[in-house]
PDB file of N, CA and C in Angstrom:
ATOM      1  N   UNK A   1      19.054 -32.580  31.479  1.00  0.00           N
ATOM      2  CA  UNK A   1      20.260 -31.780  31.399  1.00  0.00           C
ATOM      3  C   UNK A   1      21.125 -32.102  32.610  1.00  0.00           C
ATOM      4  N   UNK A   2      22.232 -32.460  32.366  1.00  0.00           N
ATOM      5  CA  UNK A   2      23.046 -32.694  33.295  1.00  0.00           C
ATOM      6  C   UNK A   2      24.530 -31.660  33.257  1.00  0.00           C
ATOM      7  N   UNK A   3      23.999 -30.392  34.438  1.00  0.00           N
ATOM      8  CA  UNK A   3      25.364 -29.401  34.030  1.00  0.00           C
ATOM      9  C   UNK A   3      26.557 -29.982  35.037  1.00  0.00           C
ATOM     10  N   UNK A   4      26.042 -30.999  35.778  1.00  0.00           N
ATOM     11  CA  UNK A   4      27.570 -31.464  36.611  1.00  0.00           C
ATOM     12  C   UNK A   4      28.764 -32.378  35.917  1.00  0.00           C
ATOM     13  N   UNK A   5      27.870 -33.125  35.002  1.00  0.00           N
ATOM     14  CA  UNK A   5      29.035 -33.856  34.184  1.00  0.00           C
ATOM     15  C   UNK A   5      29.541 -33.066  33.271  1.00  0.00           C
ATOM     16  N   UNK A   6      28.663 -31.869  32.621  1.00  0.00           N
ATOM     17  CA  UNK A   6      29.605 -30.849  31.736  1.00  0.00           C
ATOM     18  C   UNK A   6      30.420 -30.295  32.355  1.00  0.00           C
ATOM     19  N   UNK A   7      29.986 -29.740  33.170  1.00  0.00           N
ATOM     20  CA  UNK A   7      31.534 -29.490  34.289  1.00  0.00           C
ATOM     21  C   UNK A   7      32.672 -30.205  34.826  1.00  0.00           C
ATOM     22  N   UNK A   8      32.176 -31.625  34.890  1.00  0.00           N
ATOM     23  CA  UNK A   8      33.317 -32.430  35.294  1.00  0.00           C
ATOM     24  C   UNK A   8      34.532 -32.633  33.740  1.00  0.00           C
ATOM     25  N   UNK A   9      33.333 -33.045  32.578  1.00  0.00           N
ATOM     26  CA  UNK A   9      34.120 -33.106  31.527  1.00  0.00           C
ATOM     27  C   UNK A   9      35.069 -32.230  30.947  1.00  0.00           C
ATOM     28  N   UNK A  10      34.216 -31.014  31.100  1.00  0.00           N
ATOM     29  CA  UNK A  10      35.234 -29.803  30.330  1.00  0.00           C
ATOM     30  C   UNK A  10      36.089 -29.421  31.546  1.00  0.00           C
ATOM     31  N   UNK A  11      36.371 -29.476  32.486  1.00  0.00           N
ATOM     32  CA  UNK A  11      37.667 -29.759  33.420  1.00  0.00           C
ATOM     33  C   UNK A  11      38.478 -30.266  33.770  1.00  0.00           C
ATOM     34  N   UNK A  12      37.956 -31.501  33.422  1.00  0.00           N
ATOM     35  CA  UNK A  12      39.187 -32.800  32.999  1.00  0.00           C
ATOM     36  C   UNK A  12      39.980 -32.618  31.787  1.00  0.00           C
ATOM     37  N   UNK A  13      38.925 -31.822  30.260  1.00  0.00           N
ATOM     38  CA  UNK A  13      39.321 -31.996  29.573  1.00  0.00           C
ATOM     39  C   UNK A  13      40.822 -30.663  29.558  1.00  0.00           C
ATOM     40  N   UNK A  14      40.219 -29.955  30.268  1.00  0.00           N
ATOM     41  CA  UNK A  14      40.859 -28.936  30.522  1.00  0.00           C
ATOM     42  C   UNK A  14      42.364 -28.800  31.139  1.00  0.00           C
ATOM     43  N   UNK A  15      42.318 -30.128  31.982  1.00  0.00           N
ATOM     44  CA  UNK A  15      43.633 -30.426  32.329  1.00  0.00           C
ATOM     45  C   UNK A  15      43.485 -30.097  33.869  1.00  0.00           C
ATOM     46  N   UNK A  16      42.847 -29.606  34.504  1.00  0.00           N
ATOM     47  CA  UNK A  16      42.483 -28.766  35.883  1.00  0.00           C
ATOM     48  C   UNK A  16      41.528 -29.736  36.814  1.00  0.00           C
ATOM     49  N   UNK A  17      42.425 -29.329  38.209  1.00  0.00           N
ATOM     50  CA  UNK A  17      42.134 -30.289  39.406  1.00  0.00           C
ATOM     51  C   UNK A  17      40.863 -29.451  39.595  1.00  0.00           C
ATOM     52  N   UNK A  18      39.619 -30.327  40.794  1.00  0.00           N
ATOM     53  CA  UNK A  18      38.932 -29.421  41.364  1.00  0.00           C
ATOM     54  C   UNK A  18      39.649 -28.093  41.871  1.00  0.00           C
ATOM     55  N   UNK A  19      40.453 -28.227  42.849  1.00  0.00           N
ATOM     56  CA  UNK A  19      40.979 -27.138  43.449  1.00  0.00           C
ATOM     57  C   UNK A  19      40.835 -26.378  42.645  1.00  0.00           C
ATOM     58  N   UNK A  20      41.740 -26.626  41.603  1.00  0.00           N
ATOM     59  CA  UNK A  20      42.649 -25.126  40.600  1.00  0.00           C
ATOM     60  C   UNK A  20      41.222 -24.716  39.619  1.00  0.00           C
ATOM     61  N   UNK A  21      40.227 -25.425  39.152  1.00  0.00           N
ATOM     62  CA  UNK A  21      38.948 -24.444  39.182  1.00  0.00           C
ATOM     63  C   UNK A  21      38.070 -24.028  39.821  1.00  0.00           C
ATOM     64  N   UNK A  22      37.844 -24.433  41.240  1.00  0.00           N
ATOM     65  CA  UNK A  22      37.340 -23.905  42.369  1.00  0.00           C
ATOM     66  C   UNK A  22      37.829 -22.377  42.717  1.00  0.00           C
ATOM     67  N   UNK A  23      39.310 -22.872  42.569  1.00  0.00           N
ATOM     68  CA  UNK A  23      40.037 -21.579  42.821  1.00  0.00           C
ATOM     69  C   UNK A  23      39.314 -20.267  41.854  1.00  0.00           C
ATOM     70  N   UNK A  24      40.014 -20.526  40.600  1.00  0.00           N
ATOM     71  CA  UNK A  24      39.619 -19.944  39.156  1.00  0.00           C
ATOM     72  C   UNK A  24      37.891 -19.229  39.702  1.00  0.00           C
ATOM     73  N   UNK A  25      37.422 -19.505  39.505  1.00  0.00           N
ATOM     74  CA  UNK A  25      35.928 -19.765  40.112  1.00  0.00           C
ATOM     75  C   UNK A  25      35.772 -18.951  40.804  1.00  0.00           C
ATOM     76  N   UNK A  26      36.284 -19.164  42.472  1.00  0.00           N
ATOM     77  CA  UNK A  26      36.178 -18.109  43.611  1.00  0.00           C
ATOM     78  C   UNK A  26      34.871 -19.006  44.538  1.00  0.00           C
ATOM     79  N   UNK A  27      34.584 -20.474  43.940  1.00  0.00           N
ATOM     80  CA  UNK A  27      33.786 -21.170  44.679  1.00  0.00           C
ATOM     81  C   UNK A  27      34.742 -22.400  45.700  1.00  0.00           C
ATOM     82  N   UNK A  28      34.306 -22.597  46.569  1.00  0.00           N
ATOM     83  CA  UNK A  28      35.079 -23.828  47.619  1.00  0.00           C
ATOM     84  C   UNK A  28      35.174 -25.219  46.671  1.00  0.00           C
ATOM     85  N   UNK A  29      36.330 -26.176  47.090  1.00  0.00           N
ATOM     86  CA  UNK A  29      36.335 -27.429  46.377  1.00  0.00           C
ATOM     87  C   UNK A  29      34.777 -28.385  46.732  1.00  0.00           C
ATOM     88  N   UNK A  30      34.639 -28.553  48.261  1.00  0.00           N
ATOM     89  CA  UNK A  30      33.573 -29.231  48.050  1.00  0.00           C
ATOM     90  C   UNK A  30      32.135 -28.513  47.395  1.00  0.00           C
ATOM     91  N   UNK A  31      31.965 -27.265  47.384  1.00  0.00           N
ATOM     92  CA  UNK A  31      30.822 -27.027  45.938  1.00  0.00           C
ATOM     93  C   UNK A  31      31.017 -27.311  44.866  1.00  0.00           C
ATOM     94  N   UNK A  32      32.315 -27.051  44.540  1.00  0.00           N
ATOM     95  CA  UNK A  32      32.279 -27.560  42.698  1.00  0.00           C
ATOM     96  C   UNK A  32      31.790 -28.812  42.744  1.00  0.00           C
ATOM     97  N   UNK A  33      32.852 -29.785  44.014  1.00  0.00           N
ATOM     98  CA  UNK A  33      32.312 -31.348  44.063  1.00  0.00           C
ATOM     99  C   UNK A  33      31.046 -31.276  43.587  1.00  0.00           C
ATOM    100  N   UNK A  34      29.826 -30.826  44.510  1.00  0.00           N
ATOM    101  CA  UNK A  34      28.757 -30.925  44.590  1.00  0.00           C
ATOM    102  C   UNK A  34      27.849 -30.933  43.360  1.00  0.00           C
ATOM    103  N   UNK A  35      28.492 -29.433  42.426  1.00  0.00           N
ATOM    104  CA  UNK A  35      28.022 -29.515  41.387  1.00  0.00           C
ATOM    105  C   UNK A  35      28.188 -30.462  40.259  1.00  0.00           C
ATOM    106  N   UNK A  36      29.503 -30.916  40.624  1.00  0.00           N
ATOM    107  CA  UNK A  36      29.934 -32.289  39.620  1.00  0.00           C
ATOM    108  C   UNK A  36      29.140 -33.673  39.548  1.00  0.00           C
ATOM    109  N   UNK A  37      28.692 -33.715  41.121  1.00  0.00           N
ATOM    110  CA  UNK A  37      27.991 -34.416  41.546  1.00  0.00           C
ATOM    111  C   UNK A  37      26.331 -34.848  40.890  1.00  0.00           C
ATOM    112  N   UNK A  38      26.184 -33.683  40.743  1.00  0.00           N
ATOM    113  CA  UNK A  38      24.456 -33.355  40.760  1.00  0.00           C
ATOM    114  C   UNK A  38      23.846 -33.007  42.443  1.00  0.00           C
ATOM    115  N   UNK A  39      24.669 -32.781  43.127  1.00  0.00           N
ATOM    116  CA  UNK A  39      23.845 -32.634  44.389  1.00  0.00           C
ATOM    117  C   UNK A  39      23.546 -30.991  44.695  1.00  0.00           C
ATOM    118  N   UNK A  40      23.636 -30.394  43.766  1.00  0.00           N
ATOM    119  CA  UNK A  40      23.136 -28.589  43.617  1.00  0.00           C
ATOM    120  C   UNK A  40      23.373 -28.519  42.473  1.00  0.00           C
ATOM    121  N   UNK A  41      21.732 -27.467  42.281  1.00  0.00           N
ATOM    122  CA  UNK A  41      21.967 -27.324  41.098  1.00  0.00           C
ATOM    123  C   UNK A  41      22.308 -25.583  40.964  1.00  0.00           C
ATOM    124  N   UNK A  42      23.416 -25.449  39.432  1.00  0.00           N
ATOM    125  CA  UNK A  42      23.863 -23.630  39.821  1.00  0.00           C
ATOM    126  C   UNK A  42      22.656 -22.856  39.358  1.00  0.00           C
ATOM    127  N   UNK A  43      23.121 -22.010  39.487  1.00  0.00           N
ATOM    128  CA  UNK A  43      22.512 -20.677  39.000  1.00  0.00           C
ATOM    129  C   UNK A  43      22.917 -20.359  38.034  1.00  0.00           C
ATOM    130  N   UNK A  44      22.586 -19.721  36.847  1.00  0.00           N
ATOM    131  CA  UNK A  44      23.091 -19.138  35.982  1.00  0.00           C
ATOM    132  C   UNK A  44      24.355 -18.180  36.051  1.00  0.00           C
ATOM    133  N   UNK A  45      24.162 -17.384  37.084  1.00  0.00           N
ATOM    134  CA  UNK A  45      25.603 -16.967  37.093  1.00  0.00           C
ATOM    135  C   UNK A  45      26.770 -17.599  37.683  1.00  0.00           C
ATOM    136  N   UNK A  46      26.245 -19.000  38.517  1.00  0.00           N
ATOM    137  CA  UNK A  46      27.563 -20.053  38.699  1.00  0.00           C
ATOM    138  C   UNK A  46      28.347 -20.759  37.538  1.00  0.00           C
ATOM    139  N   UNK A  47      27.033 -20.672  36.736  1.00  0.00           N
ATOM    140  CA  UNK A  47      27.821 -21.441  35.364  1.00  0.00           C
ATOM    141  C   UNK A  47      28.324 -20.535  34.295  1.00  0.00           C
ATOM    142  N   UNK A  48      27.790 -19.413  34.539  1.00  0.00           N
ATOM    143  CA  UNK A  48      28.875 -17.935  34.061  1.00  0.00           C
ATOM    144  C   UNK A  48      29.980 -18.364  34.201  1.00  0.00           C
ATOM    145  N   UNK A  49      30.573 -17.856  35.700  1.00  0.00           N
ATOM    146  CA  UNK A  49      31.349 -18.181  36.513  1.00  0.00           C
ATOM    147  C   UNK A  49      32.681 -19.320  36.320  1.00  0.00           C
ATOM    148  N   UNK A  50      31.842 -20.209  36.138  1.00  0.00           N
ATOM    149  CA  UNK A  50      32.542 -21.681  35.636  1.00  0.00           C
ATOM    150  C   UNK A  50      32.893 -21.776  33.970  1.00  0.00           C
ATOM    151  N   UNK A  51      32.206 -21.016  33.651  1.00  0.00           N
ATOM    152  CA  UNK A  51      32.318 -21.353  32.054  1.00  0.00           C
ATOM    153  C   UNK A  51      33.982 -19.717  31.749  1.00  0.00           C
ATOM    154  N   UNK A  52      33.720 -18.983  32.504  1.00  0.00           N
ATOM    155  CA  UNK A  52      34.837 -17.976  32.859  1.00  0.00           C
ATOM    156  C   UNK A  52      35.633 -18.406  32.911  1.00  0.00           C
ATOM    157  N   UNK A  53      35.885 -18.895  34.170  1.00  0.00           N
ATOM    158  CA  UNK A  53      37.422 -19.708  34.830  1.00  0.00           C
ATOM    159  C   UNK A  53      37.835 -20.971  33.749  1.00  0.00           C
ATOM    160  N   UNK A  54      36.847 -21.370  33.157  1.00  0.00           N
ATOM    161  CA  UNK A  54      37.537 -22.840  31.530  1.00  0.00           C
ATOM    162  C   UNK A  54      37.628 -22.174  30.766  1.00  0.00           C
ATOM    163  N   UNK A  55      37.319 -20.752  30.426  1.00  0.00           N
ATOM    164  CA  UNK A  55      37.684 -20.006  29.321  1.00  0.00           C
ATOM    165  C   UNK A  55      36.979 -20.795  28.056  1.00  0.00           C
ATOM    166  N   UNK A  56      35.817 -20.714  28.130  1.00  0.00           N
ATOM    167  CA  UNK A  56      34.568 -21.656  27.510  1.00  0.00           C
ATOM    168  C   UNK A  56      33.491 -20.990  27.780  1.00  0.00           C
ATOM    169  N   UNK A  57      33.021 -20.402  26.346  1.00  0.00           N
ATOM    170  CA  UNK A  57      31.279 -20.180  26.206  1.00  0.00           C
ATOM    171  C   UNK A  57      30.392 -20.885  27.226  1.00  0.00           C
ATOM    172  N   UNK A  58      29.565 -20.189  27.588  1.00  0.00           N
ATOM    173  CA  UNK A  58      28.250 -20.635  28.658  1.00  0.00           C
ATOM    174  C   UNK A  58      27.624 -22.169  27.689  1.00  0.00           C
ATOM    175  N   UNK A  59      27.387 -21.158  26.693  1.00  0.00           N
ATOM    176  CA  UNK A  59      26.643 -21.996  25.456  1.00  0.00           C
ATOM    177  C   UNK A  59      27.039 -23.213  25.377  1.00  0.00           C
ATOM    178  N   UNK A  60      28.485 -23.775  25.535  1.00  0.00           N
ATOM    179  CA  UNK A  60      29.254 -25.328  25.453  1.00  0.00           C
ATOM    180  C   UNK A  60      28.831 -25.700  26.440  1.00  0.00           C
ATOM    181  N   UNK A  61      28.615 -25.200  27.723  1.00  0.00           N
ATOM    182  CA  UNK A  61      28.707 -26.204  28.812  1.00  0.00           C
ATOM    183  C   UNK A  61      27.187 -26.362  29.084  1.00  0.00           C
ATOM    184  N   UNK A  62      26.204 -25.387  28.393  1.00  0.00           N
ATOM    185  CA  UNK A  62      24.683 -26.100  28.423  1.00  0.00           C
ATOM    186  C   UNK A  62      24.325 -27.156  26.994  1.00  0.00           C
ATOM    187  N   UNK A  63      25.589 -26.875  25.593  1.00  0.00           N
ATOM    188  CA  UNK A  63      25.276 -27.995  24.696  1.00  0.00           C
ATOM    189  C   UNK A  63      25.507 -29.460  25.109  1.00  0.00           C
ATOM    190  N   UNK A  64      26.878 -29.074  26.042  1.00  0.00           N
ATOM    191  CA  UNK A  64      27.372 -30.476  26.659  1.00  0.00           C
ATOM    192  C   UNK A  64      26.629 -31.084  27.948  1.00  0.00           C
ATOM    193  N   UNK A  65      26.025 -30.374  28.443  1.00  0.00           N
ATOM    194  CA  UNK A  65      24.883 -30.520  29.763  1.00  0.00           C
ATOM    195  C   UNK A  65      23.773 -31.649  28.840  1.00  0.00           C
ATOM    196  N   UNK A  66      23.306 -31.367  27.714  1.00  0.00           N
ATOM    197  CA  UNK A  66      22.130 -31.864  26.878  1.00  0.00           C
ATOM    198  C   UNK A  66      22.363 -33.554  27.199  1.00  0.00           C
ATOM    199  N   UNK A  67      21.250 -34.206  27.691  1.00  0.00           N
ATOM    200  CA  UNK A  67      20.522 -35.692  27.417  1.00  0.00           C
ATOM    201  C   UNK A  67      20.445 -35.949  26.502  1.00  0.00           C
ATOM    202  N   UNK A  68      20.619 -37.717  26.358  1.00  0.00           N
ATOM    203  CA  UNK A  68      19.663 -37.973  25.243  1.00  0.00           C
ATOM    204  C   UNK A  68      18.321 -37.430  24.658  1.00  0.00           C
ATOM    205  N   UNK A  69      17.968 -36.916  24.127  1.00  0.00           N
ATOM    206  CA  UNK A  69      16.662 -36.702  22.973  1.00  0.00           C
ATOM    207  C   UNK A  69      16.757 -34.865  23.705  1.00  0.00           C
ATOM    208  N   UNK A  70      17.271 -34.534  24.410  1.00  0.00           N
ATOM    209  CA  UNK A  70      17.149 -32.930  24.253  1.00  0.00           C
ATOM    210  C   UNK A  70      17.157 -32.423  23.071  1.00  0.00           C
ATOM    211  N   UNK A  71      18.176 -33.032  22.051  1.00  0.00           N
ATOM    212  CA  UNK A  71      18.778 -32.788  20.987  1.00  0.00           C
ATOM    213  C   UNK A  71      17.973 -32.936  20.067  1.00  0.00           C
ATOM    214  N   UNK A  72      16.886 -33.716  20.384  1.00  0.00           N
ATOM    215  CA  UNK A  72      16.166 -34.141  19.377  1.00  0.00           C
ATOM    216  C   UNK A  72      15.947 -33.259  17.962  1.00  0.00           C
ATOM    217  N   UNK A  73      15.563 -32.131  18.243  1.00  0.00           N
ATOM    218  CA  UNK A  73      15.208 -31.349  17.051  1.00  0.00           C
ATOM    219  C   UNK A  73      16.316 -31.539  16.247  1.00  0.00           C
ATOM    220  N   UNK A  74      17.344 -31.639  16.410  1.00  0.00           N
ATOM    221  CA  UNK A  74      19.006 -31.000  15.413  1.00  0.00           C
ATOM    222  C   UNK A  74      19.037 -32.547  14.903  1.00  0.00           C
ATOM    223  N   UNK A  75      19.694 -32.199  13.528  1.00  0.00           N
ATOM    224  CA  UNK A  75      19.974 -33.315  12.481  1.00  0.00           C
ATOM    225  C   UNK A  75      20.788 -34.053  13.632  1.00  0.00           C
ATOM    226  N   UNK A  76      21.038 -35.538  13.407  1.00  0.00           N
ATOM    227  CA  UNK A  76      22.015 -36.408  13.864  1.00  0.00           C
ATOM    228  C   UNK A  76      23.531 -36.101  13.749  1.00  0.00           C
ATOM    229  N   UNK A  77      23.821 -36.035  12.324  1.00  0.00           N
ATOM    230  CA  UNK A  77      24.924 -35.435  11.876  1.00  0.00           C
ATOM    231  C   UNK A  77      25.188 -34.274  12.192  1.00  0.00           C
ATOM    232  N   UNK A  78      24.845 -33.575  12.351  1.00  0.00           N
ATOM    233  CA  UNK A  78      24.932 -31.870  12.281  1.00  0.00           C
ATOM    234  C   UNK A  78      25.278 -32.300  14.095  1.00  0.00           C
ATOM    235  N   UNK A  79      24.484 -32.596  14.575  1.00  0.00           N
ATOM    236  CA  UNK A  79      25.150 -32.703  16.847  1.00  0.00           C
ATOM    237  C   UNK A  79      25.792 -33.358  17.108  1.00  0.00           C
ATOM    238  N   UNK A  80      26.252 -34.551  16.196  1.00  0.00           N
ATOM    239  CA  UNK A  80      27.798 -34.930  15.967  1.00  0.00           C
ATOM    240  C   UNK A  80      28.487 -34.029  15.707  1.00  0.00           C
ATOM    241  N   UNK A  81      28.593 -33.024  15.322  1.00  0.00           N
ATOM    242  CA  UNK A  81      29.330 -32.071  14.655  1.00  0.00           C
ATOM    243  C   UNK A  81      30.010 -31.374  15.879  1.00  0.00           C
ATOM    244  N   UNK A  82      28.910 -31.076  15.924  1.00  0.00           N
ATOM    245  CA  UNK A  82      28.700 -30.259  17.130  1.00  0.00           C
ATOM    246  C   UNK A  82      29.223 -30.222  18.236  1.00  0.00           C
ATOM    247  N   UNK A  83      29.129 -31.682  18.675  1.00  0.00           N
ATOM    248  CA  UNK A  83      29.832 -32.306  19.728  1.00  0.00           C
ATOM    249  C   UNK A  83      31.143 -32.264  19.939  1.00  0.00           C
ATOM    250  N   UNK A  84      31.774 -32.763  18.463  1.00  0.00           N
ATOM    251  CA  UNK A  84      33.211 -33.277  18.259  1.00  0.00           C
ATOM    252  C   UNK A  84      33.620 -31.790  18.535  1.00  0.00           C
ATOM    253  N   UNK A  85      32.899 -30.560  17.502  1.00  0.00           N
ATOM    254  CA  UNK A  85      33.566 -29.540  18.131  1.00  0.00           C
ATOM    255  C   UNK A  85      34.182 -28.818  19.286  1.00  0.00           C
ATOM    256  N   UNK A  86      32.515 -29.002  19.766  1.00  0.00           N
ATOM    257  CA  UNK A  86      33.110 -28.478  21.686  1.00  0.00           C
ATOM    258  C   UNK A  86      34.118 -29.071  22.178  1.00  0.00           C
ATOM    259  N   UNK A  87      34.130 -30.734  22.272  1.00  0.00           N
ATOM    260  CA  UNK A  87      35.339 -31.526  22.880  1.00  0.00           C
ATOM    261  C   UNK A  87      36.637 -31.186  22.181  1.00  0.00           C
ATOM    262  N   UNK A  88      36.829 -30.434  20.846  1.00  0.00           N
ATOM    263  CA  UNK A  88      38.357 -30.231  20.814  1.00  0.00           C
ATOM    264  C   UNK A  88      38.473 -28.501  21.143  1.00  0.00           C
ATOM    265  N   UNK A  89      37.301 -27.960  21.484  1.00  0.00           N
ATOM    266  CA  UNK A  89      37.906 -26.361  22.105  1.00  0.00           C
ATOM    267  C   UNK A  89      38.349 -26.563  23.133  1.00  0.00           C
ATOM    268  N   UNK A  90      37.357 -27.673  24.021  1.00  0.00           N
ATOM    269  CA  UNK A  90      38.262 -28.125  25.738  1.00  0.00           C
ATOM    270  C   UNK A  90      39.571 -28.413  25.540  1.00  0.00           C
ATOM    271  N   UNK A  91      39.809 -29.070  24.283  1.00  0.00           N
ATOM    272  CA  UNK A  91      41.156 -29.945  24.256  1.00  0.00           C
ATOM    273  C   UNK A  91      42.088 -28.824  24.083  1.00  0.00           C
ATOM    274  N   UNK A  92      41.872 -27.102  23.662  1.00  0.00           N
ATOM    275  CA  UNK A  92      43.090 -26.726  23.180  1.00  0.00           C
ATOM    276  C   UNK A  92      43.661 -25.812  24.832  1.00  0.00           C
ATOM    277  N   UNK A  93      44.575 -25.901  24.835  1.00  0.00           N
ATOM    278  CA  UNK A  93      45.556 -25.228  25.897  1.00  0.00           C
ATOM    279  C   UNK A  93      44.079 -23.740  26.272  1.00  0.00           C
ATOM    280  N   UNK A  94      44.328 -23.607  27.630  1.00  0.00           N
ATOM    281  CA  UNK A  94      44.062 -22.595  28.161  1.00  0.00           C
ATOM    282  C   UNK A  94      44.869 -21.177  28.264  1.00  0.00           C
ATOM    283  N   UNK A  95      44.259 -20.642  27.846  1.00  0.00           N
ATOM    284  CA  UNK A  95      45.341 -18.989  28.116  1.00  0.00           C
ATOM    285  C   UNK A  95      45.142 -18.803  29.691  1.00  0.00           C
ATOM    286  N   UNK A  96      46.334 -18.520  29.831  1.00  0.00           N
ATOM    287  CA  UNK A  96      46.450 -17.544  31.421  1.00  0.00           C
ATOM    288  C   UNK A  96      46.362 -16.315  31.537  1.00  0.00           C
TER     289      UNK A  96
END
């Protein structure tokens, strides 16, 4: 499981600098770094937190965290599905 690249992804996809979700957040830029990184790992309520400020289910950013073969159990097709989904909720505009 990798929750730093779900974080990096759904923030990019999001349109948002570190800063401006650090901010969002209430965490410093170089921690988010960190977490983007892989060099800490959060806590559950950091990725609360984070999944808050993207205005994004917890649940997306641990489906999008998933490795190869995590997935394993779920049809092929069906976590394609799946996938494509999450990446166009990132894609739609954020409410303020």
């Amino acid at each position: 499981m990798n929750l730093g690249k779900a974080i990096q992804t759904s923030r990019q996809r999001r349109g948002l600098s570190q800063g401006e979700l650090a901010k969002l957040a209430g965490f410093s830029v170089s921690y988010l770094s960190m977490l983007e990184n892989s060099k800490r790992d959060p806590t559950v309520s950091t990725v609360e937190k984070i999944a808050g400020a993207l205005n994004v289910p917890v649940e997306i950013l641990f489906f999008l965290a998933a490795e190869k073969g995590e997935l394993s159990g779920l049809n092929k097709e069906l976590a394609g599905q799946l996938a494509l989904a999450a990446l166009e909720l990132l894609d739609e505009t954020r409410p303020e």
